[in-house]
C-alpha atoms as a PDB file:
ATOM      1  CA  UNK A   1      81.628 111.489  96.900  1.00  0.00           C
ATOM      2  CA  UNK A   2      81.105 114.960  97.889  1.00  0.00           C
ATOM      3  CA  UNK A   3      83.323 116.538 101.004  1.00  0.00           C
ATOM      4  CA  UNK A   4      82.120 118.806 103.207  1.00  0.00           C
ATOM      5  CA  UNK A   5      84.040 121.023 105.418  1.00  0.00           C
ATOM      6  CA  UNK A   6      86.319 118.215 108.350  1.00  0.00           C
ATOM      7  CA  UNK A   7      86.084 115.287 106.123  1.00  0.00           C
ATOM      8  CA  UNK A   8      89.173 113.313 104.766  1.00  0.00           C
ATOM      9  CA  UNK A   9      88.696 111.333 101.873  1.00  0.00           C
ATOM     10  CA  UNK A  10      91.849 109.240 102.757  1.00  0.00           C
ATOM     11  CA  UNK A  11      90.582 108.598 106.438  1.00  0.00           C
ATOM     12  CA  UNK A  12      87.408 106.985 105.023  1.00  0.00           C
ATOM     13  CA  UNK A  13      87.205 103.241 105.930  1.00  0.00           C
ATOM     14  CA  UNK A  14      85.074 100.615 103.492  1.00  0.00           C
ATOM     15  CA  UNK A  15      85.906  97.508 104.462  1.00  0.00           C
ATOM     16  CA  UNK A  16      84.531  94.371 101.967  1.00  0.00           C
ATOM     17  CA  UNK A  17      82.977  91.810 104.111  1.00  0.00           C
ATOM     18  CA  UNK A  18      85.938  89.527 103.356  1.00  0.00           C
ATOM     19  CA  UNK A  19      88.492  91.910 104.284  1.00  0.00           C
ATOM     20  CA  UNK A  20      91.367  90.638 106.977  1.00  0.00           C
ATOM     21  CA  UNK A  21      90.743  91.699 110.396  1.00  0.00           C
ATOM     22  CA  UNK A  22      92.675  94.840 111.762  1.00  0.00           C
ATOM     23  CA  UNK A  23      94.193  93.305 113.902  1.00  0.00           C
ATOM     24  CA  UNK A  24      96.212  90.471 111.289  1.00  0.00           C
ATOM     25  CA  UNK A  25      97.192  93.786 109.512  1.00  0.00           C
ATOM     26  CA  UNK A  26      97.884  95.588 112.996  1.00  0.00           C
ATOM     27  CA  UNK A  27      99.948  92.650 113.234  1.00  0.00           C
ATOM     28  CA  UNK A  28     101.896  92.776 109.545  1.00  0.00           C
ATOM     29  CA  UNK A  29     102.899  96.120 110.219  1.00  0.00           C
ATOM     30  CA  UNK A  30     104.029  95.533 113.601  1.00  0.00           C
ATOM     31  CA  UNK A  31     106.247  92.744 112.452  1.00  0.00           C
ATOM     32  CA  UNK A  32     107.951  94.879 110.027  1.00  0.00           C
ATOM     33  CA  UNK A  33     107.430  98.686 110.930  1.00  0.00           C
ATOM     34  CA  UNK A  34     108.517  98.163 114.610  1.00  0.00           C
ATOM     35  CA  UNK A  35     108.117 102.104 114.899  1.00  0.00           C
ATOM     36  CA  UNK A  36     104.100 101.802 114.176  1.00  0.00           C
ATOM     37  CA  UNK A  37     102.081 101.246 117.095  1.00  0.00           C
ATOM     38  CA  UNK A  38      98.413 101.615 115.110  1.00  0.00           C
ATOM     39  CA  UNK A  39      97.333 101.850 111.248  1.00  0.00           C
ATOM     40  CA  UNK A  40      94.556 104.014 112.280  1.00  0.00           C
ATOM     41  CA  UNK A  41      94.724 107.787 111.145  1.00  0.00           C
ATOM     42  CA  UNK A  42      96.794 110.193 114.221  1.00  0.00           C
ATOM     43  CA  UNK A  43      96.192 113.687 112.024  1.00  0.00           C
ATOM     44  CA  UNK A  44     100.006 114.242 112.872  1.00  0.00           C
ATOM     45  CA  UNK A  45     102.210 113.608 109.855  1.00  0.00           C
ATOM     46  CA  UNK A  46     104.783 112.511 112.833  1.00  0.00           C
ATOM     47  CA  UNK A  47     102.522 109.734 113.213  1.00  0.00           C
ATOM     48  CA  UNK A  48     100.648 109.155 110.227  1.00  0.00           C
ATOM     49  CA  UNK A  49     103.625 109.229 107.553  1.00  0.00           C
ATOM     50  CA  UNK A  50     106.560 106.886 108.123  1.00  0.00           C
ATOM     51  CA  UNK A  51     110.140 106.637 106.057  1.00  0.00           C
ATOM     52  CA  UNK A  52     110.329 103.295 105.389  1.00  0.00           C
ATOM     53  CA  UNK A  53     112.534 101.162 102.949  1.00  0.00           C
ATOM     54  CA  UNK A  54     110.839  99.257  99.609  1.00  0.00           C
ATOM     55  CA  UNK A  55     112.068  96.030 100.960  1.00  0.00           C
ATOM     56  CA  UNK A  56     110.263  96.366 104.250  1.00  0.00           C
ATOM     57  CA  UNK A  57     107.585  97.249 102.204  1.00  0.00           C
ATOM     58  CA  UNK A  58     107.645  94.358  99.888  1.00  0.00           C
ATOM     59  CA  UNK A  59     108.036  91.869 103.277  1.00  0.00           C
ATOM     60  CA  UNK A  60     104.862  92.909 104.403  1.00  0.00           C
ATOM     61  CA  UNK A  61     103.422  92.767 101.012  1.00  0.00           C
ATOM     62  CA  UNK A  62     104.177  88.818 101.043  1.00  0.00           C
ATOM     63  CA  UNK A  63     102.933  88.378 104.779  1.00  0.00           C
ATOM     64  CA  UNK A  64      99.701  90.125 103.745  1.00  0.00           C
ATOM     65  CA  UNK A  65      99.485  87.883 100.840  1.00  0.00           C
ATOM     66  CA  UNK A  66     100.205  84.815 102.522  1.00  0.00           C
ATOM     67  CA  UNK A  67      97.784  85.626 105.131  1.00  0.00           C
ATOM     68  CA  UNK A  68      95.319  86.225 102.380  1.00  0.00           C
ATOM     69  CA  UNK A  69      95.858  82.955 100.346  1.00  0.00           C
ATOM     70  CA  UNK A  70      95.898  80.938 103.643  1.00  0.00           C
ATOM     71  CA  UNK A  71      92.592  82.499 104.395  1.00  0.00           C
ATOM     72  CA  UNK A  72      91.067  81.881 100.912  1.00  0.00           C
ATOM     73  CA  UNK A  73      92.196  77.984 101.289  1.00  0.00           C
ATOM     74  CA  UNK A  74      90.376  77.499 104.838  1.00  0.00           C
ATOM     75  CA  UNK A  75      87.246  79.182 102.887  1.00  0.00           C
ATOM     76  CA  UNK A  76      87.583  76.960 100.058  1.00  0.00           C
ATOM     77  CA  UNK A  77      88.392  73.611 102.334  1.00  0.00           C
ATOM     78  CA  UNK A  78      85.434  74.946 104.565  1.00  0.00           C
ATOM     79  CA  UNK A  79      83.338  75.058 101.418  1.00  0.00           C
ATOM     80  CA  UNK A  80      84.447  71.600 100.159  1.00  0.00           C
ATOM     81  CA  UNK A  81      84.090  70.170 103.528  1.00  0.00           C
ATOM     82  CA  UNK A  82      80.387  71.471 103.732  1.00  0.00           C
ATOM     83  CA  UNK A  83      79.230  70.228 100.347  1.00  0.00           C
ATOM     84  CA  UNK A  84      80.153  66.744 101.253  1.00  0.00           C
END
Protein backbone atom coordinates (compact mmCIF):
# COMPACT_ATOMS: atom_id res chain seq x y z
CA UNK A 1 0.00 0.00 0.00
CA UNK A 2 1.32 3.20 -1.15
CA UNK A 3 0.66 6.59 1.13
CA UNK A 4 0.15 9.67 -0.18
CA UNK A 5 0.47 12.91 1.51
CA UNK A 6 -2.79 12.93 4.83
CA UNK A 7 -3.07 9.26 4.92
CA UNK A 8 -2.46 7.09 8.11
CA UNK A 9 -1.74 3.66 7.64
CA UNK A 10 -2.82 2.90 11.29
CA UNK A 11 -6.25 4.79 10.84
CA UNK A 12 -7.12 2.45 7.94
CA UNK A 13 -10.18 0.26 8.77
CA UNK A 14 -10.66 -3.46 6.93
CA UNK A 15 -13.08 -5.06 8.62
CA UNK A 16 -13.62 -9.14 7.61
CA UNK A 17 -17.22 -9.72 7.08
CA UNK A 18 -17.28 -11.72 10.32
CA UNK A 19 -15.75 -9.17 12.37
CA UNK A 20 -17.70 -8.13 15.87
CA UNK A 21 -19.69 -5.10 15.59
CA UNK A 22 -18.17 -1.74 16.94
CA UNK A 23 -20.27 -1.35 19.11
CA UNK A 24 -19.58 -5.07 21.27
CA UNK A 25 -15.94 -3.73 21.14
CA UNK A 26 -17.14 -0.02 21.96
CA UNK A 27 -18.59 -1.91 24.66
CA UNK A 28 -15.28 -4.15 25.89
CA UNK A 29 -13.39 -1.15 26.18
CA UNK A 30 -15.90 0.74 27.96
CA UNK A 31 -16.20 -1.95 30.55
CA UNK A 32 -12.62 -1.87 31.28
CA UNK A 33 -11.03 1.52 30.04
CA UNK A 34 -13.73 3.66 31.82
CA UNK A 35 -11.58 6.75 30.56
CA UNK A 36 -12.37 5.78 26.66
CA UNK A 37 -15.40 7.18 25.34
CA UNK A 38 -14.75 5.90 21.41
CA UNK A 39 -12.10 3.43 19.68
CA UNK A 40 -12.26 5.54 16.69
CA UNK A 41 -9.02 7.60 15.78
CA UNK A 42 -9.17 11.57 17.72
CA UNK A 43 -5.54 12.66 15.96
CA UNK A 44 -4.75 13.89 19.62
CA UNK A 45 -2.34 11.55 21.38
CA UNK A 46 -4.47 12.88 24.60
CA UNK A 47 -7.13 10.93 23.14
CA UNK A 48 -5.84 8.39 20.99
CA UNK A 49 -3.02 6.85 23.37
CA UNK A 50 -4.09 5.68 26.83
CA UNK A 51 -1.75 4.35 29.97
CA UNK A 52 -3.31 1.44 30.82
CA UNK A 53 -2.26 -1.63 33.03
CA UNK A 54 -1.50 -5.38 31.29
CA UNK A 55 -4.17 -6.80 33.44
CA UNK A 56 -6.85 -4.47 32.18
CA UNK A 57 -5.55 -5.35 29.07
CA UNK A 58 -5.67 -9.04 29.42
CA UNK A 59 -9.59 -8.60 30.94
CA UNK A 60 -10.64 -7.29 27.84
CA UNK A 61 -8.66 -9.75 25.93
CA UNK A 62 -10.96 -12.61 27.58
CA UNK A 63 -14.29 -10.52 27.11
CA UNK A 64 -13.35 -10.13 23.43
CA UNK A 65 -12.71 -13.74 23.27
CA UNK A 66 -15.65 -14.85 24.95
CA UNK A 67 -17.71 -12.67 22.88
CA UNK A 68 -16.03 -14.22 19.92
CA UNK A 69 -16.45 -17.97 20.86
CA UNK A 70 -20.10 -17.26 21.92
CA UNK A 71 -20.59 -15.82 18.51
CA UNK A 72 -18.88 -18.70 16.61
CA UNK A 73 -21.28 -21.27 18.67
CA UNK A 74 -24.67 -19.38 17.63
CA UNK A 75 -23.07 -19.63 13.91
CA UNK A 76 -22.32 -23.15 14.28
CA UNK A 77 -25.85 -24.06 16.21
CA UNK A 78 -27.46 -21.78 13.44
CA UNK A 79 -25.68 -23.93 10.88
CA UNK A 80 -26.63 -27.26 12.54
CA UNK A 81 -30.08 -26.10 13.09
CA UNK A 82 -30.44 -25.24 9.28
CA UNK A 83 -29.08 -28.49 7.89
CA UNK A 84 -31.67 -30.42 9.74
Amino acid sequence: MQLTPGDHAMTTKTAPANAPSDALLLEIAAKHFPSIETLETQNSDRLDFHDVAVWAIRAALEDAHEAGRIAGAKVMLAAATAAR
